[in-house]
Protein backbone atom coordinates (compact mmCIF):
# COMPACT_ATOMS: atom_id res chain seq x y z
CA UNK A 1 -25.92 32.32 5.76
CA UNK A 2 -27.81 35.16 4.02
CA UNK A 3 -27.24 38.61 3.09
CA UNK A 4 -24.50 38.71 6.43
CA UNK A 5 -27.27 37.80 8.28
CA UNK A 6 -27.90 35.06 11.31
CA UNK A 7 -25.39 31.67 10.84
CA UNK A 8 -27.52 28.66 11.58
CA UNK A 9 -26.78 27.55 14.97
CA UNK A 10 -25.41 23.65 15.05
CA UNK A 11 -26.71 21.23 17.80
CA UNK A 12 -26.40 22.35 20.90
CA UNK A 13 -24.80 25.41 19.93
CA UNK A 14 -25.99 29.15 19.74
CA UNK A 15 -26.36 31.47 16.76
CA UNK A 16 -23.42 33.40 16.15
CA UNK A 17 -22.96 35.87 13.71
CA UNK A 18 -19.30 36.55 11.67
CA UNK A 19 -17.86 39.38 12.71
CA UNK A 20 -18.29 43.23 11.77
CA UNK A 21 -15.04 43.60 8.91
CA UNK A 22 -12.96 45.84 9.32
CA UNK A 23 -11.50 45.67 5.87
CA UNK A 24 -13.57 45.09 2.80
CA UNK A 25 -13.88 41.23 2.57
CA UNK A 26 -11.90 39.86 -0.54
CA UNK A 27 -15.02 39.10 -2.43
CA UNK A 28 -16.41 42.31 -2.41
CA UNK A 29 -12.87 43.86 -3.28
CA UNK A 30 -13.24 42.20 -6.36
CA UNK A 31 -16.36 42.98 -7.58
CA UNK A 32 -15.16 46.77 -6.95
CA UNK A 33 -12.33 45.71 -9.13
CA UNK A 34 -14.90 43.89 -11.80
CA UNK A 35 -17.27 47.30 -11.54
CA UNK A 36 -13.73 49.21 -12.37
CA UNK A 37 -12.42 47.32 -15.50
CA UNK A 38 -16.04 46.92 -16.95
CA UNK A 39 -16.17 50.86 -16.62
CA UNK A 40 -12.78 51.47 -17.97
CA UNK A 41 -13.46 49.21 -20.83
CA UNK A 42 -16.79 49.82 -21.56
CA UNK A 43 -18.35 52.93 -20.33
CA UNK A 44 -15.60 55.50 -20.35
CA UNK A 45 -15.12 54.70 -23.97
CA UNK A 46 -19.11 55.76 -25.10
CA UNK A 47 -18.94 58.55 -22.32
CA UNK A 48 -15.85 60.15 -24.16
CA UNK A 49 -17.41 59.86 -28.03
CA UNK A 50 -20.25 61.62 -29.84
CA UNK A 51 -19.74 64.36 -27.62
CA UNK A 52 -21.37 62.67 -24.33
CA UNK A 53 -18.98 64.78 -22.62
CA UNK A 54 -21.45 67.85 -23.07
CA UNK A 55 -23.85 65.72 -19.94
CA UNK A 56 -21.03 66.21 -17.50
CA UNK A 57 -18.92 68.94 -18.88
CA UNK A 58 -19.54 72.93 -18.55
CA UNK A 59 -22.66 72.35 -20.36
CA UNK A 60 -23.95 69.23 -18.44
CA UNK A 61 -27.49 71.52 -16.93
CA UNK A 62 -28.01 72.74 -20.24
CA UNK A 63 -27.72 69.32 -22.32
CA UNK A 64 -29.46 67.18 -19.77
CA UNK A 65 -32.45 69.67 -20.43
CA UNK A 66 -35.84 70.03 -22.55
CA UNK A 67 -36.24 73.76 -22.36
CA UNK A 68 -38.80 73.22 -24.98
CA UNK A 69 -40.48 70.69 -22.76
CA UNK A 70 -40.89 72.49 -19.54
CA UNK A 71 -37.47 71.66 -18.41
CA UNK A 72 -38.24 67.48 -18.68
CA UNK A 73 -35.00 65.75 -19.15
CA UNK A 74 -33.70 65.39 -22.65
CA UNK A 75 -34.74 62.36 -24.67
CA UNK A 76 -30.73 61.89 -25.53
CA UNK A 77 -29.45 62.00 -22.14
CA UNK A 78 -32.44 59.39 -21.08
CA UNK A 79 -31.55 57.10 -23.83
CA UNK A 80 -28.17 57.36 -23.05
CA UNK A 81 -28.55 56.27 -19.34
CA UNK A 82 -31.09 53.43 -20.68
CA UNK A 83 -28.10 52.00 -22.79
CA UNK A 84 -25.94 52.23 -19.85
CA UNK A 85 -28.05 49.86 -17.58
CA UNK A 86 -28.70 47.80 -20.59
CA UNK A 87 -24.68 47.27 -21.29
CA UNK A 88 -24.57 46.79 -17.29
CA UNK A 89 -27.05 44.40 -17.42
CA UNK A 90 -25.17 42.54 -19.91
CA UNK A 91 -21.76 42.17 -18.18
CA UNK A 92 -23.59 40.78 -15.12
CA UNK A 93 -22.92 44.18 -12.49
CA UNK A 94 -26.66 45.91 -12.67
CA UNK A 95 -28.35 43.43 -11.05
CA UNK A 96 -26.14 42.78 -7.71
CA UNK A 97 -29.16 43.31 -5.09
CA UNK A 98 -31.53 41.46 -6.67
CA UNK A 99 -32.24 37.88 -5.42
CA UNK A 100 -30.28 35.08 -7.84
CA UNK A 101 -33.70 33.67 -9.21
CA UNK A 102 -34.34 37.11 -10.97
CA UNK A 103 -30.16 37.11 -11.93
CA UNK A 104 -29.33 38.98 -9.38
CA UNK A 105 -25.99 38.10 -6.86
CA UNK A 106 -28.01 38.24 -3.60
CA UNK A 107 -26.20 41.49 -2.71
CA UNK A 108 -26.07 42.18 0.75
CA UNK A 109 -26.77 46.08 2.60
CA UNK A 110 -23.38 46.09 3.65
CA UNK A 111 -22.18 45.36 -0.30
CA UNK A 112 -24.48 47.94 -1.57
CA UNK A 113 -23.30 50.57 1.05
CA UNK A 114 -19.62 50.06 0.09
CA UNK A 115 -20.75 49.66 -3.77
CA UNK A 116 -22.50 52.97 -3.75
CA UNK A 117 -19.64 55.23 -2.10
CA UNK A 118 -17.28 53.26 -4.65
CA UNK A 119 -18.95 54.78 -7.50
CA UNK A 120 -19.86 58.63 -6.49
CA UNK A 121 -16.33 58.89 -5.16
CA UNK A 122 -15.34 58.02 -9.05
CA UNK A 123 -17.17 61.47 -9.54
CA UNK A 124 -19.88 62.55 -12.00
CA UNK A 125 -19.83 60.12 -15.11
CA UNK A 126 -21.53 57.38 -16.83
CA UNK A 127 -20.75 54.57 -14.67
CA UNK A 128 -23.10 57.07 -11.82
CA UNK A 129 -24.78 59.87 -11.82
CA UNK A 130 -26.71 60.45 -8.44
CA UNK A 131 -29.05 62.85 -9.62
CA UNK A 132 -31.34 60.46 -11.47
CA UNK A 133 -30.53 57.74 -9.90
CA UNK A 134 -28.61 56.19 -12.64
CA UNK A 135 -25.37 53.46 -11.84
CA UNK A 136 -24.29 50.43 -13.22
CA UNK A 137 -25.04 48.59 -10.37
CA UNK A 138 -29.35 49.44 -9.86
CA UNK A 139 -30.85 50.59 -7.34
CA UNK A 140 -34.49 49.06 -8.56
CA UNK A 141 -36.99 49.86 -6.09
CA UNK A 142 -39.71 49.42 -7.90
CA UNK A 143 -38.64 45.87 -8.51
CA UNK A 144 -37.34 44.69 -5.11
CA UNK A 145 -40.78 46.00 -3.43
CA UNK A 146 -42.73 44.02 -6.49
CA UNK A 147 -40.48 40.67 -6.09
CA UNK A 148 -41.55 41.26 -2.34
CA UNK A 149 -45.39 42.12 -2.19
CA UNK A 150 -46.79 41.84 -5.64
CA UNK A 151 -49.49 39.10 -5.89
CA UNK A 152 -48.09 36.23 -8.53
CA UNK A 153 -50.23 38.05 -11.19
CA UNK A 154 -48.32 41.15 -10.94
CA UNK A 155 -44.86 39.84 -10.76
CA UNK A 156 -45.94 37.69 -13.40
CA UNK A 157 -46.87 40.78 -15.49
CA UNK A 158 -43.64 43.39 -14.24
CA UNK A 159 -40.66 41.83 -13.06
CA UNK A 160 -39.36 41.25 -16.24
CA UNK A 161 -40.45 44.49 -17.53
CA UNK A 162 -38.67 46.01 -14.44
CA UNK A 163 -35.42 44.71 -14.62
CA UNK A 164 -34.96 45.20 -18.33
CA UNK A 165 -36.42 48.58 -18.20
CA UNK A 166 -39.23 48.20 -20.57
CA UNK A 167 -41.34 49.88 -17.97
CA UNK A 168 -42.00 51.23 -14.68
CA UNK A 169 -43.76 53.28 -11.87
CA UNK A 170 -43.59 56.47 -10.21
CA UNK A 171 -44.09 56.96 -6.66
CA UNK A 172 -47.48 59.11 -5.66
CA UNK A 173 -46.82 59.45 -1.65
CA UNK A 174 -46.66 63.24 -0.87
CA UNK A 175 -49.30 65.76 -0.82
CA UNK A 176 -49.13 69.70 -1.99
CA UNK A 177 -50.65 70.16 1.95
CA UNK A 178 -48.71 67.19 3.58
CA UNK A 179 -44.97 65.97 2.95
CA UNK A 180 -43.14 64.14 6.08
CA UNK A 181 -46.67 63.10 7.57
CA UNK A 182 -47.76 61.12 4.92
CA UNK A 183 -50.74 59.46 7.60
CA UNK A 184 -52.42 62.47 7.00
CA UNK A 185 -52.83 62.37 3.38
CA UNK A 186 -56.08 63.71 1.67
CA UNK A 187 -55.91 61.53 -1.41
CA UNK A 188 -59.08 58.98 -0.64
CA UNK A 189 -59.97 55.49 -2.74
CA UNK A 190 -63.68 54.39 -2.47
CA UNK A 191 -64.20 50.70 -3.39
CA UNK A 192 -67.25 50.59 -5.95
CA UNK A 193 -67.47 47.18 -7.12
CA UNK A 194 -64.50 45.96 -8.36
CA UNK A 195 -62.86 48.64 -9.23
CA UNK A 196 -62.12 51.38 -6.59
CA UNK A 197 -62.50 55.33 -7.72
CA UNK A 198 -59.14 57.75 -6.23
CA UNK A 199 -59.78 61.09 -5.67
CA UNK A 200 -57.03 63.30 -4.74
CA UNK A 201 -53.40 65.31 -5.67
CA UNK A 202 -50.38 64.32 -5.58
CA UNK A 203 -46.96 66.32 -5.96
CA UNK A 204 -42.95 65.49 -6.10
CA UNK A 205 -44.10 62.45 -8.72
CA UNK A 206 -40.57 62.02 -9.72
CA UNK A 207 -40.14 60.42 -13.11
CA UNK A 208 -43.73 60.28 -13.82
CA UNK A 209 -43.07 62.34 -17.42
CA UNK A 210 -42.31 58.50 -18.28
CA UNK A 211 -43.95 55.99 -15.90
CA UNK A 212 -46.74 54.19 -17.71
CA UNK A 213 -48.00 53.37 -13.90
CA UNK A 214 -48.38 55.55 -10.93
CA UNK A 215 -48.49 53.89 -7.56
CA UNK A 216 -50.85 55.86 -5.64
CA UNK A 217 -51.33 55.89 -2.39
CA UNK A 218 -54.51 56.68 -1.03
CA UNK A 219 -56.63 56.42 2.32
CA UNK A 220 -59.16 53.81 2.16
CA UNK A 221 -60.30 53.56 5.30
CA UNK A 222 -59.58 54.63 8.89
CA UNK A 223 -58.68 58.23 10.18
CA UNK A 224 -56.21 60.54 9.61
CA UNK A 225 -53.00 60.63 11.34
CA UNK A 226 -53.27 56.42 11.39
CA UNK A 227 -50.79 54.61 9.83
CA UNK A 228 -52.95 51.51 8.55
CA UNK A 229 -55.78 52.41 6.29
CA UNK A 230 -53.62 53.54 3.04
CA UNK A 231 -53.78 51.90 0.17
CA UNK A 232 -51.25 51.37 -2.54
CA UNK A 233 -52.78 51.41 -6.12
CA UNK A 234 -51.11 50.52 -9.52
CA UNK A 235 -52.68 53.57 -11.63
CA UNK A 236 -52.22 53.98 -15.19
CA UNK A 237 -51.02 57.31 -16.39
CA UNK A 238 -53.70 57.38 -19.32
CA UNK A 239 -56.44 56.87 -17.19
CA UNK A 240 -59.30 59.09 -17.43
CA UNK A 241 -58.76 61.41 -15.05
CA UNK A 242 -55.15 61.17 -13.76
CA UNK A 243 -53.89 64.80 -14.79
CA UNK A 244 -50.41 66.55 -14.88
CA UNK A 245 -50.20 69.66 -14.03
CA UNK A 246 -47.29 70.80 -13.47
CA UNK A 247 -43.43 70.01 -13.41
CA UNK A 248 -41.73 71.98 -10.34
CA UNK A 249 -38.57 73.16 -11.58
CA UNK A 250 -35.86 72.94 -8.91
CA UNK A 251 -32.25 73.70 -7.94
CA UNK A 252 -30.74 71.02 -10.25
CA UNK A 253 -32.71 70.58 -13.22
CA UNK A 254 -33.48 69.13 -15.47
CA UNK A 255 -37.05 68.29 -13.59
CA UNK A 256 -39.13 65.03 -13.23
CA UNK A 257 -40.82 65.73 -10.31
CA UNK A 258 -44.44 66.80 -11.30
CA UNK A 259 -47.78 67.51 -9.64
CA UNK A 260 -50.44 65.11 -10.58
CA UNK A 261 -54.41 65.41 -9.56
CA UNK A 262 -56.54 61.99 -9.83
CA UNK A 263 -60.56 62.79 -10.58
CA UNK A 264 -62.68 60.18 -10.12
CA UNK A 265 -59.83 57.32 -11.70
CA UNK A 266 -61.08 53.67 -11.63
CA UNK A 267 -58.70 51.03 -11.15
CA UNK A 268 -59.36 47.52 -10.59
CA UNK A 269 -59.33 45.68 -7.23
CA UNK A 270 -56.21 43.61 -8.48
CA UNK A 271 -54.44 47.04 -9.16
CA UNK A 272 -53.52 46.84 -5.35
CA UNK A 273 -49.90 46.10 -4.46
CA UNK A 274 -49.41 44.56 -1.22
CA UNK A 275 -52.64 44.46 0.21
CA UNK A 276 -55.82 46.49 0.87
CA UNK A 277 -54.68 48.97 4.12
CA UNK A 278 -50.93 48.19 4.38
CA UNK A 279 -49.56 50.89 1.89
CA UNK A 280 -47.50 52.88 3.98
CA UNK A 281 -45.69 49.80 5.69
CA UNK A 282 -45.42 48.33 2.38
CA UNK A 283 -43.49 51.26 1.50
CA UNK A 284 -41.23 51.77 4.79
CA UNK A 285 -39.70 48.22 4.05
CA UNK A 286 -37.06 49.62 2.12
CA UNK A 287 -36.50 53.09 3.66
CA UNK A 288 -33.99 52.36 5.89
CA UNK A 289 -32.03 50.16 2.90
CA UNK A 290 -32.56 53.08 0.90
CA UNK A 291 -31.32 55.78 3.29
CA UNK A 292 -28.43 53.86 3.93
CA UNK A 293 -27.57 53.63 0.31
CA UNK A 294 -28.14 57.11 -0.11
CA UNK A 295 -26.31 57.91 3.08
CA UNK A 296 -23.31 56.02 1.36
CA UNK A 297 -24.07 57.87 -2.24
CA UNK A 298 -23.36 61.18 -0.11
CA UNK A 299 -20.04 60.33 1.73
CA UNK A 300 -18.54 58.59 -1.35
CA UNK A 301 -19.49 62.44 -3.18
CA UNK A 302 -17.76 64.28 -0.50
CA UNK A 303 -14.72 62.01 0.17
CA UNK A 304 -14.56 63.25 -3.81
CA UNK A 305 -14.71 66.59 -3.15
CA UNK A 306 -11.72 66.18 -0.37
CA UNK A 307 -9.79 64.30 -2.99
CA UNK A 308 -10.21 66.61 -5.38
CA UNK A 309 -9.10 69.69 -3.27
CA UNK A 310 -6.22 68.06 -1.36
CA UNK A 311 -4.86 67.39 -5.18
CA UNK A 312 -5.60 70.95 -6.47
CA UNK A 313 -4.00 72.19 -3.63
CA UNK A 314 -0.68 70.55 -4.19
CA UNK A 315 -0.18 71.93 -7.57
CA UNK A 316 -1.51 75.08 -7.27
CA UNK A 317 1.09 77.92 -6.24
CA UNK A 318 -0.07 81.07 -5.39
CA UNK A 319 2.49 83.60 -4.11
CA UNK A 320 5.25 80.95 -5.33
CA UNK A 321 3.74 78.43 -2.44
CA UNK A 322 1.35 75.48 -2.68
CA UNK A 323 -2.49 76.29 -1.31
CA UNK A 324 -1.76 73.13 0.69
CA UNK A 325 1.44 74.58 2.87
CA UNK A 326 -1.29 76.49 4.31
CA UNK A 327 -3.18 75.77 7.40
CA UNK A 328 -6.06 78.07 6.39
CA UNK A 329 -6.05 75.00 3.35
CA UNK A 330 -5.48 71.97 5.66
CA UNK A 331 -7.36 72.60 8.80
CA UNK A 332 -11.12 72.46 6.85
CA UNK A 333 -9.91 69.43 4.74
CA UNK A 334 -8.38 68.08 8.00
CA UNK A 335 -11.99 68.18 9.75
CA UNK A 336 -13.90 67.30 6.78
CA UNK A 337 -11.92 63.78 6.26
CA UNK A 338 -12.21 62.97 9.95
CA UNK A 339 -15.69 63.36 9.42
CA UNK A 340 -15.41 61.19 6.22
CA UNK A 341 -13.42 58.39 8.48
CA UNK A 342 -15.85 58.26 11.29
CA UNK A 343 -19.00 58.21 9.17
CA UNK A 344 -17.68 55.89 7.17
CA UNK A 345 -17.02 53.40 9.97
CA UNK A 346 -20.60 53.91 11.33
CA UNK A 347 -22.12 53.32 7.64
CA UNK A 348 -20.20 49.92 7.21
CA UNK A 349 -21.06 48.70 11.26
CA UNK A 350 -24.64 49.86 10.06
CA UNK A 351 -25.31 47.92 6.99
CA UNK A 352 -23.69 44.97 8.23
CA UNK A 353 -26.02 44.85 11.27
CA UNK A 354 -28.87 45.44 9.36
CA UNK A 355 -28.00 42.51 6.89
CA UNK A 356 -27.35 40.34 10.64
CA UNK A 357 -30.47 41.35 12.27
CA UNK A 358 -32.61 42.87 9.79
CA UNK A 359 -33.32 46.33 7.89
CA UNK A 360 -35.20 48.14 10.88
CA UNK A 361 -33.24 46.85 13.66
CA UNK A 362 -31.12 49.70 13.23
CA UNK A 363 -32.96 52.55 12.38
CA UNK A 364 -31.71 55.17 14.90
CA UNK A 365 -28.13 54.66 13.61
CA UNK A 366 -29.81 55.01 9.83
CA UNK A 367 -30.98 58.11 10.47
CA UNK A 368 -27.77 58.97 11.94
CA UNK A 369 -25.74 58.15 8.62
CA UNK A 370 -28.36 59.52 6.77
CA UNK A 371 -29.06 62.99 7.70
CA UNK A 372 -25.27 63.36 8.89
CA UNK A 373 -23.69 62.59 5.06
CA UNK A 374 -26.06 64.53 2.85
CA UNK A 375 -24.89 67.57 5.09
CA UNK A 376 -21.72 66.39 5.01
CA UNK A 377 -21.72 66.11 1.47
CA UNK A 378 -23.19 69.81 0.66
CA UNK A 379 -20.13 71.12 3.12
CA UNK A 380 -17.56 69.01 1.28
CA UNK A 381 -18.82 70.27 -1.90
CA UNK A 382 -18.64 74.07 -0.47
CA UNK A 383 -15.42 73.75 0.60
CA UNK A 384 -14.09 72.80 -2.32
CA UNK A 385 -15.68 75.65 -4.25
CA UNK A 386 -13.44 77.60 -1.60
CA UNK A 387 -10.27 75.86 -2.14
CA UNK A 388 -11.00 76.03 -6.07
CA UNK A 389 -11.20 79.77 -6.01
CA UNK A 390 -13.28 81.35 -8.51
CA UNK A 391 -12.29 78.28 -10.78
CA UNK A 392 -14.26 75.87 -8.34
CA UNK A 393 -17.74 78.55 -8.15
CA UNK A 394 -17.74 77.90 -12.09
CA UNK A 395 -19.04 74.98 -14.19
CA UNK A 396 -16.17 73.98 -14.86
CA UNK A 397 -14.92 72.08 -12.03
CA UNK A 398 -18.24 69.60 -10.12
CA UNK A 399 -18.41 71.23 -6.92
CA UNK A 400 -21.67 73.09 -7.57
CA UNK A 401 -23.29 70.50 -9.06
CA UNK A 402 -22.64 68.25 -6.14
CA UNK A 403 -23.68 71.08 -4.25
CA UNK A 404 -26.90 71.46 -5.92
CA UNK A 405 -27.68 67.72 -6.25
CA UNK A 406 -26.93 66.73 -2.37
CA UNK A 407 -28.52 69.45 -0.88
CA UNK A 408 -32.20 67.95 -1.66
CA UNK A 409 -31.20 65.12 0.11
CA UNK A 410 -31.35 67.33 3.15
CA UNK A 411 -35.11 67.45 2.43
CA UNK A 412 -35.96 64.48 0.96
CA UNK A 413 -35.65 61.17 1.94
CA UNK A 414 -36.92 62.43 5.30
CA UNK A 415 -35.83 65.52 5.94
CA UNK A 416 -32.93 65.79 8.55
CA UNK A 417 -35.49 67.26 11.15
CA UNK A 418 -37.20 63.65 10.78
CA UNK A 419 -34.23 61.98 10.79
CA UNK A 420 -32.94 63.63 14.02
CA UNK A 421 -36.66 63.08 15.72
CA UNK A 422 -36.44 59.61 14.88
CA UNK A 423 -32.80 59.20 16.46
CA UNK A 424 -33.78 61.22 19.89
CA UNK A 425 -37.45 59.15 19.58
CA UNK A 426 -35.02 55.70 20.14
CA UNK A 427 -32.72 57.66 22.27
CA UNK A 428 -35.98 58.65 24.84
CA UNK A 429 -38.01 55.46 24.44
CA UNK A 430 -40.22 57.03 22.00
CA UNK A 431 -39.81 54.49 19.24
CA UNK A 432 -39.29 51.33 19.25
CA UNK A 433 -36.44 49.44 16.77
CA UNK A 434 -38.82 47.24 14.78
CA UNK A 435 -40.61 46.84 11.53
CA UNK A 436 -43.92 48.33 11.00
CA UNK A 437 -47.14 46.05 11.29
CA UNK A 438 -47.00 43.55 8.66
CA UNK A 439 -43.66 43.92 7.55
CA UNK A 440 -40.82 41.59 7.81
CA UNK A 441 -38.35 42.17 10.40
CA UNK A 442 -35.52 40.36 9.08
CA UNK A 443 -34.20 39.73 5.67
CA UNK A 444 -32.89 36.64 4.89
C-alpha cells in the first residue's frame, strides 16, 4: 500500500481500501511527537539567542525587512531560515513528502495535512513561519514537480541542489493583464533552432530576488483561452534580457514577489520541463496537494487564534469578572471552533481520499477546505484582535500578523471566487473530477 492509497486486491478478492481514521494513526502521532522534541531541543534554543526574537517579536515586519533594498527580505532572516531547513534536514523531519530514494519518508496527503496544522497551531516561530513558506518539515515544490517531470538530465543536474537548498526556481505563471486565467497568457516562446526566444511579462514572481532559474511559462503554440499549448521553460535569471522591474510591496512585507519582463531570452530546447505544450497541466499536478496543505496551514493558524483567546479570556478580569463569563466572549469563540471541528473533519476525510484515489479525485471538496480556512483563518485572527482589546490590535500579541499573512490566501492560490466556481462547476456537471490531459490520476 502507498501513500493510503489502493490495497492490492488478493485472488479472487476486490480492492479494498483501510478505512478513513478517525483518530490520528499511532505512527503519525509520533512523528508529531519527534517534530515536537526536535523543536524543543533544537530550534527553540537558536530562536531564543542572538536576539532572533526581534523576527517574531514587536519588531518582527521591521527586522524581516531590507528597507534599503526595496523592501526584499533581510539577508539575516533568510540565512536564518536556510539554517533551519539545514538542521531539519539533519535530524531526518524536512524531508517527510519526498519519495525514500531522495531520503524522504514517503509522506502521505493525509500526513502532510495533519503535519501542517500541527505546526501553525504552535504559532509564529522557527519551527514555521507561513509567510515564506518556511517549516521544518518542506514543502519543496520545486523538487517534487522535478523528481516527477524533469527529463534524467535535469534531475540529474537539480535534485540534489533542491533538497539541500543550494538552489532553486521561481514560478513565472501570472500576467500584469491576466491572473486566474492563466490560458490566456500573452507571454509567447518561438522555437528558433535549438534554442527557443520568450517574449513577454511576468508579475507575482515570488522569491525570484534569489532564484538563479525562472520557470517561465509561455504559449508556444495554439490559441488563447486553450489549455495545451504552454510551455514551461527553465530560464536563467542572468540571461540577456530577463529584467526586474519591480518588487510590489504588499500587506505583509517584507516583499519577494516582483515583476519580471523577458526580451527576446534564448534558452535551449532541453531548458523545457515536462514537455513541449503540457505546462499548465504540468503545473496543476500539485495544486490540489498544495491547496490542501495550505487549507490545513490556515485552520491550524486559526485553531491558534481560538486558543489563544479562550486562554486570555480566563485570566483577564475586567470589572472584577473574567472576559470569558461573558457570552458576548463565548458565543464568537463558540462558532469559530465549531467551524474549526467541522473543517477539520472534512480536511482529514479529504487528504485521505486523495492519497486512496488520487490528488484530483477530490477536487470539489479541495476547493471547499481551501477557500473555507483561509477565511476562516482571517476571522479567527479578527476575533482575537477583539477579545485582545487594544492589546491584541498592537504588535505585540500575533493576531495582525496572522491577519495580514492569511488574508492573501483569499487571493492567491485561486482566489475563493475560483474556488467556489470550481465546487458549483462539480456540483452542476460542469467539471469533471479528473486529472488534466497528461497528468497522472493517481499517486502511488
Amino acid at each position: 500500500m502507498g501513500r493510503f492509497g489502493t490495497v492490492a486486491p488478493e485472488e479472487g478478492n476486490a480492492v479494498t481500501t483501510p478505512p478513513i481514521p478517525h483518530e490520528i494513526p499511532d505512527d503519525l502521532q509520533q512523528l508529531l511527537a519527534e517534530l515536537d522534541a526536535f523543536i524543543e531541543a533544537e530550534i527553540r534554543p537558536l530562536e531564543e539567542s542572538d536576539d532572533n526574537m526581534r523576527f517574531f517579536d514587536h519588531r518582527r515586519e521591521d527586522a524581516r525587512t531590507d528597507w534599503d533594498r526595496g523592501g526584499l527580505p533581510n539577508d539575516d532572516w533568510e540565512a536564518l531560515l536556510h539554517k533551519v531547513k539545514r538542521m531539519a534536514d539533519a535530524a531526518g523531519v524536512y524531508r517527510y513528502p519526498f519519495p525514500a530514494k531522495y531520503g524522504g519518508r514517503d509522506g502521505s496527503i493525509y500526513g502532510m495535512a495533519v503535519i501542517r496544522e500541527h505546526l501553525a497551531r504552535r504559532g509564529l516561530g522557527l519551527h514555521n513561519d507561513l509567510q515564506n513558506e518556511h517549516s521544518i518539515v518542506g514543502n519543496n515544490v520545486a523538487l517534487l514537480l522535478m523528481i516527477e517531470y524533469g527529463t534524467d538530465a535535469q534531475k540529474a543536474e537539480w535534485i540534489d541542489d533542491l533538497a539541500e537548498g543550494r538552489r532553486g526556481f521561481a514560478f513565472g505563471i501570472t500576467e500584469p493583464e491576466h491572473g486566474s486565467d492563466a490560458t490566456h497568457m500573452e507571454t509567447t516562446a518561438v522555437r528558433d533552432g535549438d534554442e527557443w526566444v520568450i517574449n513577454g511579462e511576468k508579475t507575482w514572481n515570488t522569491g525570484i530576488h534569489r532564484a538563479q532559474y525562472d520557470l517561465i511559462f509561455a504559449r508556444t503554440s495554439g490559441a488563447a483561452g486553450d489549455g495545451d499549448g504552454i510551455t514551461a521553460f527553465l530560464v536563467p535569471t542572468e540571461s540577456p534580457g530577463f529584467e526586474v522591474l519591480e518588487y510590489l510591496w504588499t500587506f505583509n512585507m517584507p516583499t519577494d514577489h516582483a515583476h519580471i519582463r523577458l526580451s527576446d531570452v534564448r534558452v535551449p530546447h532541453g531548458s523545457i520541463l515536462g514537455g513541449e505544450g503540457r505546462g499548465l497541466q504540468v503545473v496543476q499536478h500539485f495544486f490540489n496537494e498544495n491547496r490542501i496543505r495550505q487549507a490545513a496551514s490556515s485552520l491550524g493558524a486559526a485553531q491558534f487564534c481560538i486558543d489563544q483567546s479562550v486562554e486570555y479570556a480566563k485570566r483577564r478580569k475586567p470589572f472584577g469578572k473574567a472576559l470569558a463569563s461573558n457570552q458576548g466572549i463565548q458565543f464568537p469563540l463558540v462558532e469559530l471552533q465549531t467551524q474549526c471541528e467541522m473543517l477539520r473533519a472534512l480536511i482529514h476525510k479529504t487528504a485521505w481520499l486523495m492519497d486512496a484515489h488520487g490528488a484530483f479525485s477530490q477536487s470539489d471538496k479541495v476547493s471547499m477546505c481551501n477557500y473555507w480556512a483561509n477565511r476562516l483563518c482571517c476571522e479567527a485572527a479578527d476575533r482575537a484582535m477583539q477579545v485582545h482589546g487594544g492589546l491584541g490590535y498592537s504588535r505585540h500579541t500575533p493576531f495582525e500578523h496572522i491577519y495580514r499573512h492569511h488574508r492573501r490566501y483569499r487571493i492567491t492560490e485561486g482566489a475563493e471566487e475560483i474556488q467556489m466556481r470550481r465546487v458549483a462547476g462539480y456540483m452542476f456537471g460542469f467539471m469533471s473530477q479528473q486529472a488534466p490531459k497528461g497528468v497522472a490520476g493517481v499517486r502511488g
